[in-house]
N, C-alpha and C. Protein backbone atom coordinates (compact mmCIF):
# COMPACT_ATOMS: atom_id res chain seq x y z
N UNK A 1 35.04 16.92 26.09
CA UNK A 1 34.32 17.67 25.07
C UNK A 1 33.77 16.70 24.02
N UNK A 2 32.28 17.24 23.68
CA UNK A 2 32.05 16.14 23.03
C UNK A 2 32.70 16.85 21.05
N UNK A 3 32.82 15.46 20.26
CA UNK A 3 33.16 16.05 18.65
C UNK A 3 32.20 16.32 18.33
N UNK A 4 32.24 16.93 17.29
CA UNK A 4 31.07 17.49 16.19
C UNK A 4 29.83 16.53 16.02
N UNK A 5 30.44 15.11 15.30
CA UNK A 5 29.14 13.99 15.53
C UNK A 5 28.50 14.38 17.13
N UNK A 6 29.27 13.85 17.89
CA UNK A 6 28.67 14.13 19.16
C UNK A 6 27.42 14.84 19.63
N UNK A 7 27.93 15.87 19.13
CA UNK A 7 27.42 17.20 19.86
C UNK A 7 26.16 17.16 18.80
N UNK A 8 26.55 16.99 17.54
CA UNK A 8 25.49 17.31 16.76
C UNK A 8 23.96 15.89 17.28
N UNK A 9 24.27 14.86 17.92
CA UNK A 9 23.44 14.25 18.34
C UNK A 9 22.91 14.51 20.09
N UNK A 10 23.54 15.18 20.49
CA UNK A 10 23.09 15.90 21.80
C UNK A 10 22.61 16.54 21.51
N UNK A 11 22.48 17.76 20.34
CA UNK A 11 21.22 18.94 19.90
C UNK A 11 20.46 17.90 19.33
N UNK A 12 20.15 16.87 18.99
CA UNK A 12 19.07 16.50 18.53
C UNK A 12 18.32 15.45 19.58
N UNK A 13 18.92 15.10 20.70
CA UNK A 13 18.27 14.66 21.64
C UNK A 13 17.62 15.51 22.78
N UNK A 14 18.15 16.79 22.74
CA UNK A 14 17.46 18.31 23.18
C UNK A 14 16.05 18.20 22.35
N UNK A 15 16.03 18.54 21.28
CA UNK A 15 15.08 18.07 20.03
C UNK A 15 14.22 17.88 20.42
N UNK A 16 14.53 16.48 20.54
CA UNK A 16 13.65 15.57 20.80
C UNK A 16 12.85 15.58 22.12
N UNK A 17 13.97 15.76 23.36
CA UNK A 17 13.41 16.10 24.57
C UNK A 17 11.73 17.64 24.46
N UNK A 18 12.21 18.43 23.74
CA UNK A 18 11.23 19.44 23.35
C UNK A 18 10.16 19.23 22.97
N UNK A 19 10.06 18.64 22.24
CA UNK A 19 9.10 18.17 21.06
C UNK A 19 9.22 16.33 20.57
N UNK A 20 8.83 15.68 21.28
CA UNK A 20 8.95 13.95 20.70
C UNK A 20 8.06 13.68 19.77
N UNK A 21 7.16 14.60 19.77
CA UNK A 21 5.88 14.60 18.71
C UNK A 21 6.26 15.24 17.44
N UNK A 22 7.80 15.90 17.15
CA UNK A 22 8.07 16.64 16.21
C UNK A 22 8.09 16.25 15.04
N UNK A 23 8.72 16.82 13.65
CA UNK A 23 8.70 15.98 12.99
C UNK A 23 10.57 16.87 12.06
N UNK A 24 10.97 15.42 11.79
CA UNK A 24 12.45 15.34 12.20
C UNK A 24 13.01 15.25 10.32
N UNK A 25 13.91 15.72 10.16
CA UNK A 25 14.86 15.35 9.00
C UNK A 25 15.57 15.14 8.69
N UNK A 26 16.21 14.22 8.37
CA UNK A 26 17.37 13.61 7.59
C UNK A 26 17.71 14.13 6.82
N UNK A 27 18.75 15.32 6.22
CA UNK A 27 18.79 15.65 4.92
C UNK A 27 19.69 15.22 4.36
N UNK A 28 20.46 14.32 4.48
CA UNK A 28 22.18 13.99 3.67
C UNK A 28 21.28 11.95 4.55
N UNK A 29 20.99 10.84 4.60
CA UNK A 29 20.81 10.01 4.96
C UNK A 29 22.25 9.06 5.37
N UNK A 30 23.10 9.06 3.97
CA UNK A 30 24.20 8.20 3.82
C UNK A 30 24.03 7.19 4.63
N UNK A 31 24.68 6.81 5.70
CA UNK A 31 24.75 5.25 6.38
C UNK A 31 23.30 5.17 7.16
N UNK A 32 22.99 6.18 7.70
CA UNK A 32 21.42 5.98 8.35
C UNK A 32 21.81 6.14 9.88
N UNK A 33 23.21 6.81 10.07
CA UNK A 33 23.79 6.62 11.31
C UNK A 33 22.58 7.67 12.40
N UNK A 34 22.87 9.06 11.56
CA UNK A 34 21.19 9.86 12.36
C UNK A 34 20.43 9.73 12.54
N UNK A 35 19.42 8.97 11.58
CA UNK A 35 18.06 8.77 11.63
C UNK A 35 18.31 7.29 12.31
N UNK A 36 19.30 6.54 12.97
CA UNK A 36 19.20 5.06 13.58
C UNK A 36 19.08 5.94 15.24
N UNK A 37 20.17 7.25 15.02
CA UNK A 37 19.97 7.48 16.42
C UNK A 37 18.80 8.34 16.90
N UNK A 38 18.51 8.57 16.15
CA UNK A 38 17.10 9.44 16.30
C UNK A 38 15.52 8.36 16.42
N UNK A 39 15.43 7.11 16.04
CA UNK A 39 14.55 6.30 15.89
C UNK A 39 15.20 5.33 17.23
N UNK A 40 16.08 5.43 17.61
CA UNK A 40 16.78 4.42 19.01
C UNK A 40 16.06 5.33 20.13
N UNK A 41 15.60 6.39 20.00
CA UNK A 41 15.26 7.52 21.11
C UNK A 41 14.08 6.73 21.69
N UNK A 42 13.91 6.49 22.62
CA UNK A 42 12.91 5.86 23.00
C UNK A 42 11.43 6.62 23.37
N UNK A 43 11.77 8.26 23.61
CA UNK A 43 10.86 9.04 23.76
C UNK A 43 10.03 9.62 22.11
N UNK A 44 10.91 9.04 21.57
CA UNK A 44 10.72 10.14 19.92
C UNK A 44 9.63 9.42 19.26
N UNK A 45 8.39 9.82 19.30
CA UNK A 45 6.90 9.44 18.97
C UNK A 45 6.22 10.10 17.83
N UNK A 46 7.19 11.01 17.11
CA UNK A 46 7.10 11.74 16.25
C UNK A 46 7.22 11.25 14.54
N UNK A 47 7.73 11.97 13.65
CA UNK A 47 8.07 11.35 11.96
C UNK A 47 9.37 11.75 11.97
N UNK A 48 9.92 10.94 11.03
CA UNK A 48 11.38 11.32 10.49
C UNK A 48 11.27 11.30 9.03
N UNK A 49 12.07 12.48 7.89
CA UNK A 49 11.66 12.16 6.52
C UNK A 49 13.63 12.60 6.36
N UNK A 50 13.83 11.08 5.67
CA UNK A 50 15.14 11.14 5.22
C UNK A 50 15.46 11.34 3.43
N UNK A 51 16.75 11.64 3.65
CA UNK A 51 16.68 12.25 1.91
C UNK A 51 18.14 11.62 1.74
N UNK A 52 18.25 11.25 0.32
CA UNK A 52 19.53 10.75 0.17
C UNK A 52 19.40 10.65 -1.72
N UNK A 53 20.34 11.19 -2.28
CA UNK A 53 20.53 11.40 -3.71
C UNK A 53 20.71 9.79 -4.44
N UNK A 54 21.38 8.86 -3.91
CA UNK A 54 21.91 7.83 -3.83
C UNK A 54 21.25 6.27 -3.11
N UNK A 55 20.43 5.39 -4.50
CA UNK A 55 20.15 4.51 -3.70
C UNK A 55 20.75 3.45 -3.30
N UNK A 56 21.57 3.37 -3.25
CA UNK A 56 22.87 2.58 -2.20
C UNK A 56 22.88 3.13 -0.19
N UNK A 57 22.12 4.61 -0.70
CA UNK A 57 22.07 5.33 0.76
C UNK A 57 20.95 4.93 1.39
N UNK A 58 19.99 4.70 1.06
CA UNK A 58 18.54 4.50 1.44
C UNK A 58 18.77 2.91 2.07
N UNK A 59 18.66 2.28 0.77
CA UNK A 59 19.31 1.21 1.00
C UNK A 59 20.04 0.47 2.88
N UNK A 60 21.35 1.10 2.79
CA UNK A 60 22.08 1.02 3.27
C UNK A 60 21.48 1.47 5.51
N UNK A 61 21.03 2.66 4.87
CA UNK A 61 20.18 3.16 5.71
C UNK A 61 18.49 2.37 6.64
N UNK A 62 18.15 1.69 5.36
CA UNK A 62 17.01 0.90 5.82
C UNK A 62 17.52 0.02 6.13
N UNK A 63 18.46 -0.89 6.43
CA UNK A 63 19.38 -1.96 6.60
C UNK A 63 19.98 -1.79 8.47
N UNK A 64 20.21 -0.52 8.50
CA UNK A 64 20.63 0.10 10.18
C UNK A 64 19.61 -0.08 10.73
N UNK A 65 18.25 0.75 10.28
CA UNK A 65 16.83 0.81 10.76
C UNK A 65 16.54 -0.67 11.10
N UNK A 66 16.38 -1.15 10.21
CA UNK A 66 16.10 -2.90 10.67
C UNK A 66 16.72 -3.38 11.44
N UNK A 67 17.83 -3.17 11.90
CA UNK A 67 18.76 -4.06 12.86
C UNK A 67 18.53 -3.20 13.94
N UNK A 68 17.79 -2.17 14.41
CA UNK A 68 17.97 -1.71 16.01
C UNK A 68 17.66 -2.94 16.42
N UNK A 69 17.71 -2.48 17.79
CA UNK A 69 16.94 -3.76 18.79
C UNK A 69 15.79 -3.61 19.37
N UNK A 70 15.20 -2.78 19.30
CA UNK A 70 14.05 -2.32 19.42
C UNK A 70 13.16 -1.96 18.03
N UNK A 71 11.78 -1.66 18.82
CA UNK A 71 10.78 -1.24 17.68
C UNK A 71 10.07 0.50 17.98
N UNK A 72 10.73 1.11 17.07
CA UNK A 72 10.51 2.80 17.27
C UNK A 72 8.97 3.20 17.45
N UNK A 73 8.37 4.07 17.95
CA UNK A 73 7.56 4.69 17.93
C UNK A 73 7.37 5.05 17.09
N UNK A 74 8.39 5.93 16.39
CA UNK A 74 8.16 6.96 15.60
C UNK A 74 7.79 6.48 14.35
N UNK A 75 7.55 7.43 13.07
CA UNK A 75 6.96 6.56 12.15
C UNK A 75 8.88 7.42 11.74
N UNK A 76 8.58 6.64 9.86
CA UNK A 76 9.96 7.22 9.15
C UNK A 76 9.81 6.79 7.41
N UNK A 77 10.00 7.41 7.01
CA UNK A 77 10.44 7.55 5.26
C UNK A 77 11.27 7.97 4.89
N UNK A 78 12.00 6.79 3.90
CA UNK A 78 13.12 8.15 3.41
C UNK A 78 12.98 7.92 1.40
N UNK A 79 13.25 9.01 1.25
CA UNK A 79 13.43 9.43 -0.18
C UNK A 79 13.92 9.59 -0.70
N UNK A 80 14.24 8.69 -1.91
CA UNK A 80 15.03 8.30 -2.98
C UNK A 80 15.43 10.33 -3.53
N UNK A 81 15.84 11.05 -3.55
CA UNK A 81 15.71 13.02 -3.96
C UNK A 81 16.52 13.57 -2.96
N UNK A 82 17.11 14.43 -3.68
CA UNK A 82 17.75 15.50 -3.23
C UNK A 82 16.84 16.32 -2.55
N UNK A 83 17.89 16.61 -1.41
CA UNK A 83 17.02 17.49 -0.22
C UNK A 83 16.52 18.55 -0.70
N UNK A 84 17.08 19.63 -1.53
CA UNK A 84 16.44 20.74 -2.09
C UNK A 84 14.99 20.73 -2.53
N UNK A 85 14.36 19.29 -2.52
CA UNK A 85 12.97 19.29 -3.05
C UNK A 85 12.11 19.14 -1.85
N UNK A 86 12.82 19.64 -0.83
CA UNK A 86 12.47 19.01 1.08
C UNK A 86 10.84 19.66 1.31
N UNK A 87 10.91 20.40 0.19
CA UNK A 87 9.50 21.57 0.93
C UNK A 87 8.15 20.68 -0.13
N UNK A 88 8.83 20.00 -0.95
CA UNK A 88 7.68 19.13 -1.64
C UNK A 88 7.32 17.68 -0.83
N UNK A 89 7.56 17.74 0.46
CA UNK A 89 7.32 16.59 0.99
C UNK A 89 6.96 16.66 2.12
N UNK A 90 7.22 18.03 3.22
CA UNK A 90 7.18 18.87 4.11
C UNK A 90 5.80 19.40 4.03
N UNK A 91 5.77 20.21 3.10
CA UNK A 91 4.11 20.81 2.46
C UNK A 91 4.23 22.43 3.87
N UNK A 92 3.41 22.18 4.47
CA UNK A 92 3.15 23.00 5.25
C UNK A 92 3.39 22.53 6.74
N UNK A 93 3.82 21.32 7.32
CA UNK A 93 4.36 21.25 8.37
C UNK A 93 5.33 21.65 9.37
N UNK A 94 5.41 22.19 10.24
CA UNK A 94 6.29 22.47 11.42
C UNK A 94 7.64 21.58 11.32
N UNK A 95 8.52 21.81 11.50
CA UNK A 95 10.04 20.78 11.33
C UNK A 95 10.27 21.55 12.79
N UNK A 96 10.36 20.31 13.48
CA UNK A 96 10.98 20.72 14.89
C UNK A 96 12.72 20.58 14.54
N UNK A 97 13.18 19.80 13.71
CA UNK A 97 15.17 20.06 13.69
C UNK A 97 15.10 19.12 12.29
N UNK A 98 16.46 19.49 11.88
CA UNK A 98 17.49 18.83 10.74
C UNK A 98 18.59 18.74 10.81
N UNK A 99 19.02 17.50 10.44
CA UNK A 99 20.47 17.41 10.47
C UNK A 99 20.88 16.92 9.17
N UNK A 100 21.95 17.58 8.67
CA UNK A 100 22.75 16.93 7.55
C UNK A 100 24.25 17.24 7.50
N UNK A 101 24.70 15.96 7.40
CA UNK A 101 25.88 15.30 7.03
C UNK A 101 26.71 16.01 6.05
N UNK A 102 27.31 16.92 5.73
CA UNK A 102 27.84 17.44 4.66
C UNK A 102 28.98 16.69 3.74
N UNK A 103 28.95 16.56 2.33
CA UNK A 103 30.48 16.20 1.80
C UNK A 103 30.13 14.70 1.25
N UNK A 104 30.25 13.70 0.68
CA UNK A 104 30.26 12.53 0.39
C UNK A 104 30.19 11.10 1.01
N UNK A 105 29.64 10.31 0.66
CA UNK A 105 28.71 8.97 1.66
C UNK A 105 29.98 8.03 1.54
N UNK A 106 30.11 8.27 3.13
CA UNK A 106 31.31 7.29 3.26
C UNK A 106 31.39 5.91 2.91
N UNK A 107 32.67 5.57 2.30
CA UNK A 107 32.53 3.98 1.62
C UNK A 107 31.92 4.28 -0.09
N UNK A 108 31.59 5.60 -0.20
CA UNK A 108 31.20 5.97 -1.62
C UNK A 108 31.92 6.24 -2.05
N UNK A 109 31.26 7.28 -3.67
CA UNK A 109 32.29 7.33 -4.68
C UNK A 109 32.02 9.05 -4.50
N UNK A 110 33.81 9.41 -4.16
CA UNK A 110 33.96 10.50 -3.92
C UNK A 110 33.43 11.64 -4.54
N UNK A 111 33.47 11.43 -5.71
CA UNK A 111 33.25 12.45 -6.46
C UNK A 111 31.55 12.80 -6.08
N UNK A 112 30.54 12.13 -5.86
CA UNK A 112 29.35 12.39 -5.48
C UNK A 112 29.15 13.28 -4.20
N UNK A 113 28.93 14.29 -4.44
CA UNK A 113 29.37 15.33 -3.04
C UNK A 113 28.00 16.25 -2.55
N UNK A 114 27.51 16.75 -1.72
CA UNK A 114 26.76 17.95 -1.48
C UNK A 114 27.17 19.40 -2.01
N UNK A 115 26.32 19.77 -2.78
CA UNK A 115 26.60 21.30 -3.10
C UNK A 115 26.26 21.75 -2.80
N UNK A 116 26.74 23.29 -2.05
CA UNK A 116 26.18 24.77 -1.55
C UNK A 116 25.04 24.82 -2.74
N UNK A 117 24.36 25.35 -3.87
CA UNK A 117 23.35 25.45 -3.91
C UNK A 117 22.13 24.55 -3.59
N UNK A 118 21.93 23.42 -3.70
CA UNK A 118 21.03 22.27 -3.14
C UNK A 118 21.27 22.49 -1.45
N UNK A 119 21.79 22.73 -1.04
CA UNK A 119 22.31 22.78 0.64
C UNK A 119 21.46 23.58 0.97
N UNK A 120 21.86 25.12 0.46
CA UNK A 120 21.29 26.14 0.64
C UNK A 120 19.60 26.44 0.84
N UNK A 121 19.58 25.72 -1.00
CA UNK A 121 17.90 26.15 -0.79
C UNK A 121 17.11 25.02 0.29
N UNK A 122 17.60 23.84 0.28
CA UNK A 122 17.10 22.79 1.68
C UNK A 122 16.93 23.63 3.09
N UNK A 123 18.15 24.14 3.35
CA UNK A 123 18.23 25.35 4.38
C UNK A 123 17.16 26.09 4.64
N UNK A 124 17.15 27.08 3.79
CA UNK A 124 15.90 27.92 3.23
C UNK A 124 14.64 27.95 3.17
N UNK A 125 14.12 26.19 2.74
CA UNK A 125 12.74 26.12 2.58
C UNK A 125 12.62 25.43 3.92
N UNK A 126 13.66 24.88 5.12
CA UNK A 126 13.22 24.10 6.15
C UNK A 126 13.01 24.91 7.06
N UNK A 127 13.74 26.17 7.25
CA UNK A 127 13.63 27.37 8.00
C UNK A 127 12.00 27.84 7.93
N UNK A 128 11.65 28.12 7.13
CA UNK A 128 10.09 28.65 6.17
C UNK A 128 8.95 27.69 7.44
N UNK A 129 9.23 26.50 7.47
CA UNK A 129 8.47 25.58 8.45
C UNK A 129 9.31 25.27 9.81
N UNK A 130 10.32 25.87 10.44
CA UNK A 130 11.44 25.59 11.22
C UNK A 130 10.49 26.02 12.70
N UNK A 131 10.04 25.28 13.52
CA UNK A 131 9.50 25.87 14.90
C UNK A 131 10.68 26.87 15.93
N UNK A 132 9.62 27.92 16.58
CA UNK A 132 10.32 28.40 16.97
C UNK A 132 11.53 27.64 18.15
N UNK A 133 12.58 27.79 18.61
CA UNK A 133 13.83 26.94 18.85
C UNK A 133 13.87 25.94 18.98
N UNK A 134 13.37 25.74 17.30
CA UNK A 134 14.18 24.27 16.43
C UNK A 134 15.50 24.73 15.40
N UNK A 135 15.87 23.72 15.55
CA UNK A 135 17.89 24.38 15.23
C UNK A 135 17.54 22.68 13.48
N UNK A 136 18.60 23.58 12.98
CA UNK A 136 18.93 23.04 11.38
C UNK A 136 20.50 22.47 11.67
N UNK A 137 21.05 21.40 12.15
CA UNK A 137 22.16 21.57 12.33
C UNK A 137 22.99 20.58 10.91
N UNK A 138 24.26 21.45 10.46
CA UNK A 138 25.12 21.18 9.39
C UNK A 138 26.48 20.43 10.40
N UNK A 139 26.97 18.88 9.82
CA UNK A 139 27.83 18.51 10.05
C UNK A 139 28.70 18.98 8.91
N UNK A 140 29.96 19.34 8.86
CA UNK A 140 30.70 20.13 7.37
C UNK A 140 32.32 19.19 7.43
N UNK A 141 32.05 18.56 6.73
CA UNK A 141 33.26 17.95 6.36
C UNK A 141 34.20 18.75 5.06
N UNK A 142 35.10 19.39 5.53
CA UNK A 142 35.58 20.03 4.10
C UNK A 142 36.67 20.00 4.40
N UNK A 143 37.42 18.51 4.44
CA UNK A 143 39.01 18.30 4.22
C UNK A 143 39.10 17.76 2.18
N UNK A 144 37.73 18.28 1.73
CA UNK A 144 38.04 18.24 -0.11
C UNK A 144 37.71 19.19 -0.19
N UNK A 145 38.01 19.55 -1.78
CA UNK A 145 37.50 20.89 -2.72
C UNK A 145 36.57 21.20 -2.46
N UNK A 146 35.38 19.96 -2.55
CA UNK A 146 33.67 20.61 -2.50
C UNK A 146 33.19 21.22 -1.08
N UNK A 147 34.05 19.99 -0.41
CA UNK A 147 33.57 20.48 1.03
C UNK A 147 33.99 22.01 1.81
N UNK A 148 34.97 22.71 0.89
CA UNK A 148 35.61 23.77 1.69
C UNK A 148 34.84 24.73 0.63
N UNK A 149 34.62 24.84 -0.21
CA UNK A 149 33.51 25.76 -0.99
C UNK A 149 32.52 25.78 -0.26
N UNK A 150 31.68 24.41 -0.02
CA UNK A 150 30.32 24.67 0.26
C UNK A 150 30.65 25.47 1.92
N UNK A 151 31.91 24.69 2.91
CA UNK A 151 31.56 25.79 4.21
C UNK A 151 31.79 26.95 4.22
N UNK A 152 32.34 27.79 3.38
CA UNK A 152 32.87 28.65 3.11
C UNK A 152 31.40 29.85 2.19
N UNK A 153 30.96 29.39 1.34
CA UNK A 153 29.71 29.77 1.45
C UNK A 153 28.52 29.56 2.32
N UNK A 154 28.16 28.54 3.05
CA UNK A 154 27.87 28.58 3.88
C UNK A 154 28.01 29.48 5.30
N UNK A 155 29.33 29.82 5.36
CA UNK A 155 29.22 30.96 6.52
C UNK A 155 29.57 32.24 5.63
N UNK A 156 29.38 32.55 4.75
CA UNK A 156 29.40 33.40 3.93
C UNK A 156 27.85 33.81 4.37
N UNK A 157 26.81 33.39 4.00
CA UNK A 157 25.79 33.16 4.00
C UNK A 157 24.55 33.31 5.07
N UNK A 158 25.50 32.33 6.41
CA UNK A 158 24.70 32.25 7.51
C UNK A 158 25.07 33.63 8.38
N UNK A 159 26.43 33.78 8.51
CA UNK A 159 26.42 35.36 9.53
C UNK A 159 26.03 36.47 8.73
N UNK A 160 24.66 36.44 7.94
CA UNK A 160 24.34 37.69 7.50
C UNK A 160 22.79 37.32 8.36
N UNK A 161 22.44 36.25 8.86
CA UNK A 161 21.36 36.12 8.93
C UNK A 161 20.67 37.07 10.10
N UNK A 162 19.73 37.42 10.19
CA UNK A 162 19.53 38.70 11.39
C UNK A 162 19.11 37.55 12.33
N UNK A 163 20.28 38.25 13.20
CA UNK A 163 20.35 37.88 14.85
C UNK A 163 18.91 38.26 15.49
N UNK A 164 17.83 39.09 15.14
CA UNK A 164 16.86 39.25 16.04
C UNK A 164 15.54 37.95 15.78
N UNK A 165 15.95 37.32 14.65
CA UNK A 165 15.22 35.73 14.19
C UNK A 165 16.04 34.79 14.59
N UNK A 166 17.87 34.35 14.49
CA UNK A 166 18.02 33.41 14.32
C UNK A 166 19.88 33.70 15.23
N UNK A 167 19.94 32.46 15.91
CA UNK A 167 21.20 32.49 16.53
C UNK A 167 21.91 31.32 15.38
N UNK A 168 23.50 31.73 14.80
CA UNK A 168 23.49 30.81 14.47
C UNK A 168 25.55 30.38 14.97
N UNK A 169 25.55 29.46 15.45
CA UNK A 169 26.73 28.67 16.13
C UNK A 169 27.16 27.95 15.27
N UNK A 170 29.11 28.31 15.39
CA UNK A 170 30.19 28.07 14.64
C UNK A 170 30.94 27.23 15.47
N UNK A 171 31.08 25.56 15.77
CA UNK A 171 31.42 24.66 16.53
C UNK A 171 32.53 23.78 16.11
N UNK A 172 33.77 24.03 16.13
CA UNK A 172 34.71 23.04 15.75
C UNK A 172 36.00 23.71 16.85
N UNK A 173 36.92 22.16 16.08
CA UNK A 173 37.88 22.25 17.10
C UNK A 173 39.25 22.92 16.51
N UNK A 174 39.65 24.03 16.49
CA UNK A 174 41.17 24.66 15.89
C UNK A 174 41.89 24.25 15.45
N UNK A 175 43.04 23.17 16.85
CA UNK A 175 43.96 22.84 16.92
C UNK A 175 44.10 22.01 16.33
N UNK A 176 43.57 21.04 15.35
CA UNK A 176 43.60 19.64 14.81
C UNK A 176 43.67 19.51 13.22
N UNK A 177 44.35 18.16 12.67
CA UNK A 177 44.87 18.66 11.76
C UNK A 177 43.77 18.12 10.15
N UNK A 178 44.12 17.97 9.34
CA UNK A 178 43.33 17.22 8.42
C UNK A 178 42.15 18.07 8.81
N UNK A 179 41.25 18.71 8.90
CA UNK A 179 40.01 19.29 8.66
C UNK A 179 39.01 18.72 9.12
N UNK A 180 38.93 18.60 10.68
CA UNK A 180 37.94 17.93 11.62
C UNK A 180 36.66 17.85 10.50
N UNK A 181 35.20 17.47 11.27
CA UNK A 181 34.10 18.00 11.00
C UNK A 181 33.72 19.09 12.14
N UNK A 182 32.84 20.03 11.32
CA UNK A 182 32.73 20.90 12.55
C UNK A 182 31.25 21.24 11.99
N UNK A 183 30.51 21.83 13.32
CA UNK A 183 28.64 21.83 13.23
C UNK A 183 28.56 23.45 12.81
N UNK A 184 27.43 24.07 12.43
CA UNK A 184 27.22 24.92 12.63
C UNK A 184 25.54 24.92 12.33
N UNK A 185 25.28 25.24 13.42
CA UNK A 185 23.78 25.48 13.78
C UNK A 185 22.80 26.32 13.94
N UNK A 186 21.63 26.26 13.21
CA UNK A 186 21.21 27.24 12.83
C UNK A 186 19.70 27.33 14.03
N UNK A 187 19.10 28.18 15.06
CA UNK A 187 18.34 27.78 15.61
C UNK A 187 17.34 29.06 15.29
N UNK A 188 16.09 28.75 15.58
CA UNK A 188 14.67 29.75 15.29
C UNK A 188 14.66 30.09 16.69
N UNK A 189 14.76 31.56 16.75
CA UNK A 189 14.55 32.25 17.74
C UNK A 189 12.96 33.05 17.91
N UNK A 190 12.90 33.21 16.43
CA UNK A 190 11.41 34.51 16.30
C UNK A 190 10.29 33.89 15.52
């Protein structure tokens, strides 16, 4: 079985398989671990627009990008802003998928965290341009305070969403202790 990282990079190589021409988001950037595996895709001929609150993240992130071993197709930017401003950079484009990292940039300073409202409205305005089955997928780290609020509103939130637009999948593992990460994915059906 694959983990949550895992899996959450197998829906985005589906993604990609769909649409290589798409155009892709980063919404949490932190190490650049997504957008390195998403720009390693050798088919992915498309844009990537990464977001990161923190320029230590960008940073850090353009630093992965430079060291593939290869040279991407795709084009890529990332932006110094909080994702919630995602639709001021988006404009009117199609978002074939998103992924974000939930909870604090590892090797950071804890207290710097993702909040359910900034989460939310990112959510919200990426859906608005979301192609039909292109999926929003949330990695949710909530073994802290912030992180078990925000999943907790978060599926507060998402199983109200009408099933005749949008499937949305609750992916983690039970049995395990400390507070895995677990995905939950949001895909455009209508």
């Amino acid at each position: 079985m694959y983990n949550a990282l895992q899996y959450s990079h197998q829906l985005l190589k589906q993604q990609v398989h769909k649409n290589p021409q798409g155009l892709f988001i980063d919404g949490t950037l932190g190490n650049g671990h997504d957008s390195a595996f998403l720009l390693s895709l050798k088919d992915f001929t498309g844009s990537l627009i990464g977001f990161d609150i923190q320029e230590i993240a960008i940073q850090n992130s353009t630093k992965r990008i430079e060291s593939l071993d290869h040279s991407t197709k795709a084009s890529y930017k990332f932006i110094l802003d909080s994702h919630d401003k995602v639709s001021e950079y988006i404009e009117d484009n199609l978002v074939q998928s998103a992924i974000f990292n939930l909870g604090y940039l590892p090797g950071g300073d804890h207290n710097v965290t993702t909040e359910f409202p900034s989460t939310f409205k990112a959510v919200q305005d990426i859906l608005g341009n979301l192609a039909i089955h292109g999926q929003i997928i949330l990695v949710i780290y909530s073994g802290h305070e912030n992180g078990m609020t925000e999943k907790n509103n978060l599926f507060e939130k998402l199983e109200k969403f009408p099933q005749e637009k949008y499937q949305v999948l609750a992916y983690q593992f039970i049995n395990q202790i400390n507070h895995p990460p677990m995905l939950l994915v949001i895909e455009r059906i209508k």
